[in-house]
Protein backbone atom coordinates (compact mmCIF):
# COMPACT_ATOMS: atom_id res chain seq x y z
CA UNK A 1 -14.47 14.09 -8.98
CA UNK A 2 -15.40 12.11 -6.03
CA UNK A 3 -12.59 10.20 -4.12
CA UNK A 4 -13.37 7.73 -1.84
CA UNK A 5 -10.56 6.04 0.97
CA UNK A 6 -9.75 2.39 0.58
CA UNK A 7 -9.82 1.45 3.86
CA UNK A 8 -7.53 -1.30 4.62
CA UNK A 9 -7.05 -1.29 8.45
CA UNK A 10 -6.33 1.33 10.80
CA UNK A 11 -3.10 2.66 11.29
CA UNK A 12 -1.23 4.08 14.17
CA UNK A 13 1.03 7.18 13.32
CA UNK A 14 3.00 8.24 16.22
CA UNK A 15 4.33 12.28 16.25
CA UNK A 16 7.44 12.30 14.68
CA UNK A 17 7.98 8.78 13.78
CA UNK A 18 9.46 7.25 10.44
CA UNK A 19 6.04 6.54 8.69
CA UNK A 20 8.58 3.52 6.90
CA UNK A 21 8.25 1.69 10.63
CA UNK A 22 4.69 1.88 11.12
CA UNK A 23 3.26 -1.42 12.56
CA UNK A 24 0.90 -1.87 9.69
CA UNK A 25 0.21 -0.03 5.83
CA UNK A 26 -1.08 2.95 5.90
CA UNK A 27 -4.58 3.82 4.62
CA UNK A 28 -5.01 3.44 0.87
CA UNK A 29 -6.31 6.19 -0.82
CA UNK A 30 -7.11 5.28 -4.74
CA UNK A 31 -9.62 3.89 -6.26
CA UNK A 32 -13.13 3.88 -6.91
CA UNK A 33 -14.71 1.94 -3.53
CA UNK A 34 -14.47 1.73 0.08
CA UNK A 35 -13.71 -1.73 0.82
CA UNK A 36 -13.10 -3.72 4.05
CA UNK A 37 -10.81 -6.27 5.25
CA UNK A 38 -12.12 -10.57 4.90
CA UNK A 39 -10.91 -12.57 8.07
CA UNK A 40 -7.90 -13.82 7.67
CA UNK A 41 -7.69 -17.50 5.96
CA UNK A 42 -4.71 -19.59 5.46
CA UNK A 43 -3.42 -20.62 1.87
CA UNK A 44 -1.53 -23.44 3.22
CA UNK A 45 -2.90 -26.21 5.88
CA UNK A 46 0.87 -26.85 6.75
CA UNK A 47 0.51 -30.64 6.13
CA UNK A 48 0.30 -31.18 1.98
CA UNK A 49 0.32 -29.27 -1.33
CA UNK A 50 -2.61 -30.63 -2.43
CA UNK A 51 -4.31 -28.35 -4.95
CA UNK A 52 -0.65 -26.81 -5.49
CA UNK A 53 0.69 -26.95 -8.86
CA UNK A 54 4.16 -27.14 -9.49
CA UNK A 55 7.33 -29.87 -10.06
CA UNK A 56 7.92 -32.38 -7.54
CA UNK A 57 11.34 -33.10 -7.87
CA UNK A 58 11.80 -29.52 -6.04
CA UNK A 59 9.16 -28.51 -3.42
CA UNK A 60 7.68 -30.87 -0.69
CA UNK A 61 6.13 -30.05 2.85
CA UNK A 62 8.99 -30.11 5.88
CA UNK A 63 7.62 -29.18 9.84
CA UNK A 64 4.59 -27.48 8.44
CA UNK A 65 6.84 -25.14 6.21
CA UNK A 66 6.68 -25.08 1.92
CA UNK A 67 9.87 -25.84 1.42
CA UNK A 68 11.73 -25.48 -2.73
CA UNK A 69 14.94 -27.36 -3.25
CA UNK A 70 17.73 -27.43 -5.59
CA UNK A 71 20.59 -29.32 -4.77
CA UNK A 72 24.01 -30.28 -6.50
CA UNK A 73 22.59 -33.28 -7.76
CA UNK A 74 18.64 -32.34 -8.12
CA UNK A 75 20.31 -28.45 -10.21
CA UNK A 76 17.16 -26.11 -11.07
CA UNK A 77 18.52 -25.53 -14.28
CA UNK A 78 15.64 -23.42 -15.36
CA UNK A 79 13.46 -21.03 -13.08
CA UNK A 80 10.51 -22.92 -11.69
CA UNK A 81 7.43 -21.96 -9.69
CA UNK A 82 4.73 -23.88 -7.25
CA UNK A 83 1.45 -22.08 -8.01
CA UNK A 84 -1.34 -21.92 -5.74
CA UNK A 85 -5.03 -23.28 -7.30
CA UNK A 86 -6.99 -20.01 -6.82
CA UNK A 87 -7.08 -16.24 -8.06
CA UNK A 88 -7.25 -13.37 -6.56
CA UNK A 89 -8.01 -9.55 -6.70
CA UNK A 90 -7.39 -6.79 -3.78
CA UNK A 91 -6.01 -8.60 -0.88
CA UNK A 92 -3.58 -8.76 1.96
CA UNK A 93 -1.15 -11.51 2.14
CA UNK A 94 1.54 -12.31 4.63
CA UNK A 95 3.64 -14.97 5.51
CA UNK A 96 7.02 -15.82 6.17
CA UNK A 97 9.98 -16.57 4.08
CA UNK A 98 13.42 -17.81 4.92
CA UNK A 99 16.29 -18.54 2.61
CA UNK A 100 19.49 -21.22 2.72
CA UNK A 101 22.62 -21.09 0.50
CA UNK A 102 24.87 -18.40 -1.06
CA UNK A 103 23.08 -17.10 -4.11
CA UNK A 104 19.07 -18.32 -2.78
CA UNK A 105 16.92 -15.84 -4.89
CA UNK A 106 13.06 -16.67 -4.53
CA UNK A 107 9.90 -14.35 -4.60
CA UNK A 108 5.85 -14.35 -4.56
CA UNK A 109 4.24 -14.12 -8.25
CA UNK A 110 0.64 -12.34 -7.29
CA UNK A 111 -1.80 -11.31 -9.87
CA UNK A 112 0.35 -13.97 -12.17
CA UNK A 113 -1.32 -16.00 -14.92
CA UNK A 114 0.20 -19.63 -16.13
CA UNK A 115 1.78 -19.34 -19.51
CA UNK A 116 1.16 -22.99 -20.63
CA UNK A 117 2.47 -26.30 -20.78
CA UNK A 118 4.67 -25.29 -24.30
CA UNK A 119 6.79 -22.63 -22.23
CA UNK A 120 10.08 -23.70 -20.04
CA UNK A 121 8.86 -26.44 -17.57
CA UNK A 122 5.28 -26.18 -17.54
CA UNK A 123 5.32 -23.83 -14.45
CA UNK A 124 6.54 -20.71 -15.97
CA UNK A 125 3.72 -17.73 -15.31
CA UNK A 126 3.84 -14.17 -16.16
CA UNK A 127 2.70 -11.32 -13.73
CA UNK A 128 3.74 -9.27 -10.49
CA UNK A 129 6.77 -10.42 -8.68
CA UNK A 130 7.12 -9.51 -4.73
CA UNK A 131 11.15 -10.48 -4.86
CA UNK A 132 13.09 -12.06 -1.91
CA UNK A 133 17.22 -12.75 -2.16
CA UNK A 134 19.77 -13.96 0.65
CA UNK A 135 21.95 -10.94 -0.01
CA UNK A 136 19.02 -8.80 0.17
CA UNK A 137 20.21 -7.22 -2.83
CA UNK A 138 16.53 -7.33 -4.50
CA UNK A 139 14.31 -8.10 -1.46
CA UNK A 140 11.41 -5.79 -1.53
CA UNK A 141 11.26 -4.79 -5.27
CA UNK A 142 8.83 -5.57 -7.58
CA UNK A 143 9.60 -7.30 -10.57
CA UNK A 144 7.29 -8.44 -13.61
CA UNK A 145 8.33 -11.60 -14.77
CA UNK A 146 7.58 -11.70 -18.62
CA UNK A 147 7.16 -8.33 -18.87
CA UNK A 148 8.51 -5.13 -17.60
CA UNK A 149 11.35 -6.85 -15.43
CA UNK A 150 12.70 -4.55 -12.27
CA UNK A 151 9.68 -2.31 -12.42
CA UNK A 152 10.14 -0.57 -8.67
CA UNK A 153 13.48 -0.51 -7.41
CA UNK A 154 13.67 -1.04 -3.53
CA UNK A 155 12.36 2.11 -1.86
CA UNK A 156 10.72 3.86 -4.51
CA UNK A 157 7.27 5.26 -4.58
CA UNK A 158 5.90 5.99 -8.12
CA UNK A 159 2.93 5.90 -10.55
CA UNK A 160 2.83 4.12 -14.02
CA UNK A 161 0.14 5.84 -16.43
CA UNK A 162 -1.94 4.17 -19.04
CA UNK A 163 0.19 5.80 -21.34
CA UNK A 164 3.48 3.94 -20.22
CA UNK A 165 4.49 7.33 -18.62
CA UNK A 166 5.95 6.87 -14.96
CA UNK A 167 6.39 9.50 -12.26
CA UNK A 168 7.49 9.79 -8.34
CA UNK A 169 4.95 9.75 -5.67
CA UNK A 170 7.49 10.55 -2.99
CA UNK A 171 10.85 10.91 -2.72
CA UNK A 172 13.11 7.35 -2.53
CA UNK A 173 13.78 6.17 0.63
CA UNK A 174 17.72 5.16 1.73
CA UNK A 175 18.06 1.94 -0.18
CA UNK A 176 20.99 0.77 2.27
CA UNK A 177 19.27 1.60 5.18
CA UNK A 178 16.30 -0.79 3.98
CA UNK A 179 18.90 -3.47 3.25
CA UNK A 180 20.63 -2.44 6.65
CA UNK A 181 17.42 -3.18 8.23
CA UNK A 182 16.84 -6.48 6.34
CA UNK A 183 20.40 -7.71 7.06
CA UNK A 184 19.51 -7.18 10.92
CA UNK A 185 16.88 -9.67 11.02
CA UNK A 186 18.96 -12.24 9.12
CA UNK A 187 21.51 -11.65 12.07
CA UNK A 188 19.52 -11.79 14.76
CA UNK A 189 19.53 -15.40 16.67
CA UNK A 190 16.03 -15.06 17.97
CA UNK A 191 14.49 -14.49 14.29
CA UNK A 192 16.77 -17.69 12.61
CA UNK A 193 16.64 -16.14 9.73
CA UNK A 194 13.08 -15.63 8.98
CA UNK A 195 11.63 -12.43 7.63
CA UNK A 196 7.64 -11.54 7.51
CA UNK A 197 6.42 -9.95 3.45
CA UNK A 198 3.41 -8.74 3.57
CA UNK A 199 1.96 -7.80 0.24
CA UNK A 200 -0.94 -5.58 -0.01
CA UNK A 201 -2.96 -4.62 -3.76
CA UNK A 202 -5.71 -2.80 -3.76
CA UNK A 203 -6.99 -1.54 -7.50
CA UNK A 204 -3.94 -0.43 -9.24
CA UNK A 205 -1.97 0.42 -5.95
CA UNK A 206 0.93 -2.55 -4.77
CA UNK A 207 2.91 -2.09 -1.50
CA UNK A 208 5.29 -4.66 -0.49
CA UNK A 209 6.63 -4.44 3.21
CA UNK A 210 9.39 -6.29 4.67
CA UNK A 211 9.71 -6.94 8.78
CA UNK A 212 7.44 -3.88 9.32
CA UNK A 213 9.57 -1.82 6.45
CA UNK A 214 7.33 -0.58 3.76
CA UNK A 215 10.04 -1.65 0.65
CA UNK A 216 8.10 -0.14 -2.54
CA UNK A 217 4.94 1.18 -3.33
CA UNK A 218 3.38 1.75 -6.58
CA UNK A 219 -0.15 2.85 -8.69
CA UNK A 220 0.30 0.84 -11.89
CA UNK A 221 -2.20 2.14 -14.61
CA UNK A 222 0.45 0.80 -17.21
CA UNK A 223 -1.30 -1.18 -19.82
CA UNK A 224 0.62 -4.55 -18.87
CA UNK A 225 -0.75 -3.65 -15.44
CA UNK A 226 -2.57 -7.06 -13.96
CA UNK A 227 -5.94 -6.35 -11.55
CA UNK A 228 -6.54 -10.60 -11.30
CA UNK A 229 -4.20 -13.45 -10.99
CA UNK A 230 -2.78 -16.23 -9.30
CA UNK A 231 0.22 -16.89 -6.47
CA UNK A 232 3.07 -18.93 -7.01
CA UNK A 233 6.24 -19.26 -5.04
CA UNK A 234 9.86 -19.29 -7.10
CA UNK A 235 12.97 -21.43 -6.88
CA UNK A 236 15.40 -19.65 -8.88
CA UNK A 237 17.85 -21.42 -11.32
CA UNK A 238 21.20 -21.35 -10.03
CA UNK A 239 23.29 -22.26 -7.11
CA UNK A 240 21.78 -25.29 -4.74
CA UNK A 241 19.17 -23.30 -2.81
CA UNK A 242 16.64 -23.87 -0.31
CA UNK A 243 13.51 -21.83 0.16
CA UNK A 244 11.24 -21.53 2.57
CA UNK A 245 7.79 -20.81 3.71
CA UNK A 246 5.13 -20.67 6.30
CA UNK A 247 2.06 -19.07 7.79
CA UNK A 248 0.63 -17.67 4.79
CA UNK A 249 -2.38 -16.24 5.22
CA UNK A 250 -4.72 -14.10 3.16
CA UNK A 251 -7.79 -11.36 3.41
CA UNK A 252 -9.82 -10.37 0.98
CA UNK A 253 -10.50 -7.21 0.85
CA UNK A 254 -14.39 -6.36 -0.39
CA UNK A 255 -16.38 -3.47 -1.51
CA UNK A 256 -18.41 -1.55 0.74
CA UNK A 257 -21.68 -1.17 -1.27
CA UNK A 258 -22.50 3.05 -1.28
């Protein structure tokens, strides 16, 4: 059988260094195609939501930033997401999230699909979850809202078969040390509390990095696996939160015809 890289972008690997710190993901190395990397094209023009889908009574535009609300008197009583108007395959997205209140719990759906006006609020969607808490007690996992819940606990590298099977790729890395890392950022001054998640899916392989911190990495064959979908940004139900987000940006990533 023939193997051919997927060729994301180029990596630099220092001697000895902790491959979890590399500047950018390393080279992808299932699937069928070569492919190479679209320019890089924003998903947001920092000034409206137009095309956006999602309640009004919780997310608005604030100094260029996406920002989701809940608030004492405005509760989120039910989960509720602000989807994005197009779908997408293999890409690389990355932007920048930041969190306010105790309890803020938020996340990117990616490869998501709408379940319909009948279900929740209207907004509820079912698919991949990139996750993103302010106690960083989730950040970097993936979850699969409507379906397989916590799939890929923080630090964990593993394969899902098409027979439901799933299996380690790599050992885990130190969970605490991830958060350790994560809980750096939030405290340092000159970041104010933003963090940079960087998604990449290529084919059945996910990676989610935090910060320059690879946080979980899968190949999901599973047949609830998703290779098409849409993005949508969460406001969790819960406490009064505020979420979030700017400079998101997107490339495609195409086939390199043989």
């Amino acid at each position: 059988m023939i193997t051919l890289a997927l060729i994301v972008m180029n990596t630099l690997v220092l001697a000895n260094a902790d491959p979890s710190i590399a500047a950018e993901p390393p080279k992808l190395m299932d699937g069928d195609h070569r492919v190479e990397t679209g320019p890089s094209v924003p998903l947001f023009d920092g000034k409206s939501l137009e095309g956006w889908r999602g309640d009004e009574k919780f997310w608005s535009v604030e100094n260029g930033e996406i920002v989701g609300r809940s608030t004492a008197d405005n509760p989120c009583a039910t989960t509720t997401y602000l989807h994005h108007p197009g779908t997408f395959a293999d890409f690389e997205l990355e932007f920048e999230i930041k969190l306010e209140g105790e309890g803020a719990n938020s996340g990117m759906q990616y490869r998501s699909t709408a379940t319909g006006p009948e279900v929740t609020d209207g907004y509820d969607l079912s698919g991949y979850q990139a996750d993103f808490d302010q106690a960083h007690r989730y950040s970097g996992i993936l979850y699969e809202t409507r379906g397989r819940g916590i799939a890929v606990q923080r630090g964990e590298a593993v394969s899902f078969e098409a027979d439901g099977t799933r299996k380690d790729l790599e050992p885990r890395r130190d969970d605490k040390e991830l958060q350790k890392h994560l809980k750096a950022v939030e405290d340092d001054p000159k970041k104010e509390g933003w963090h940079t998640y960087r998604i990449v899916a290529v084919g059945p392989r996910l990676e989610h990095w935090i910060d320059g911190k690879r946080m979980m990495l899968t190949v999901d064959r599973h047949p609830k696996s998703a290779a098409r979908g849409t993005f949508a940004l969460q406001v969790h139900q819960g406490p009064p939160m505020t979420v979030r987000v700017r400079n998101l940006r997107i490339r495609e990533l195409r086939p390199i015809a043989d």
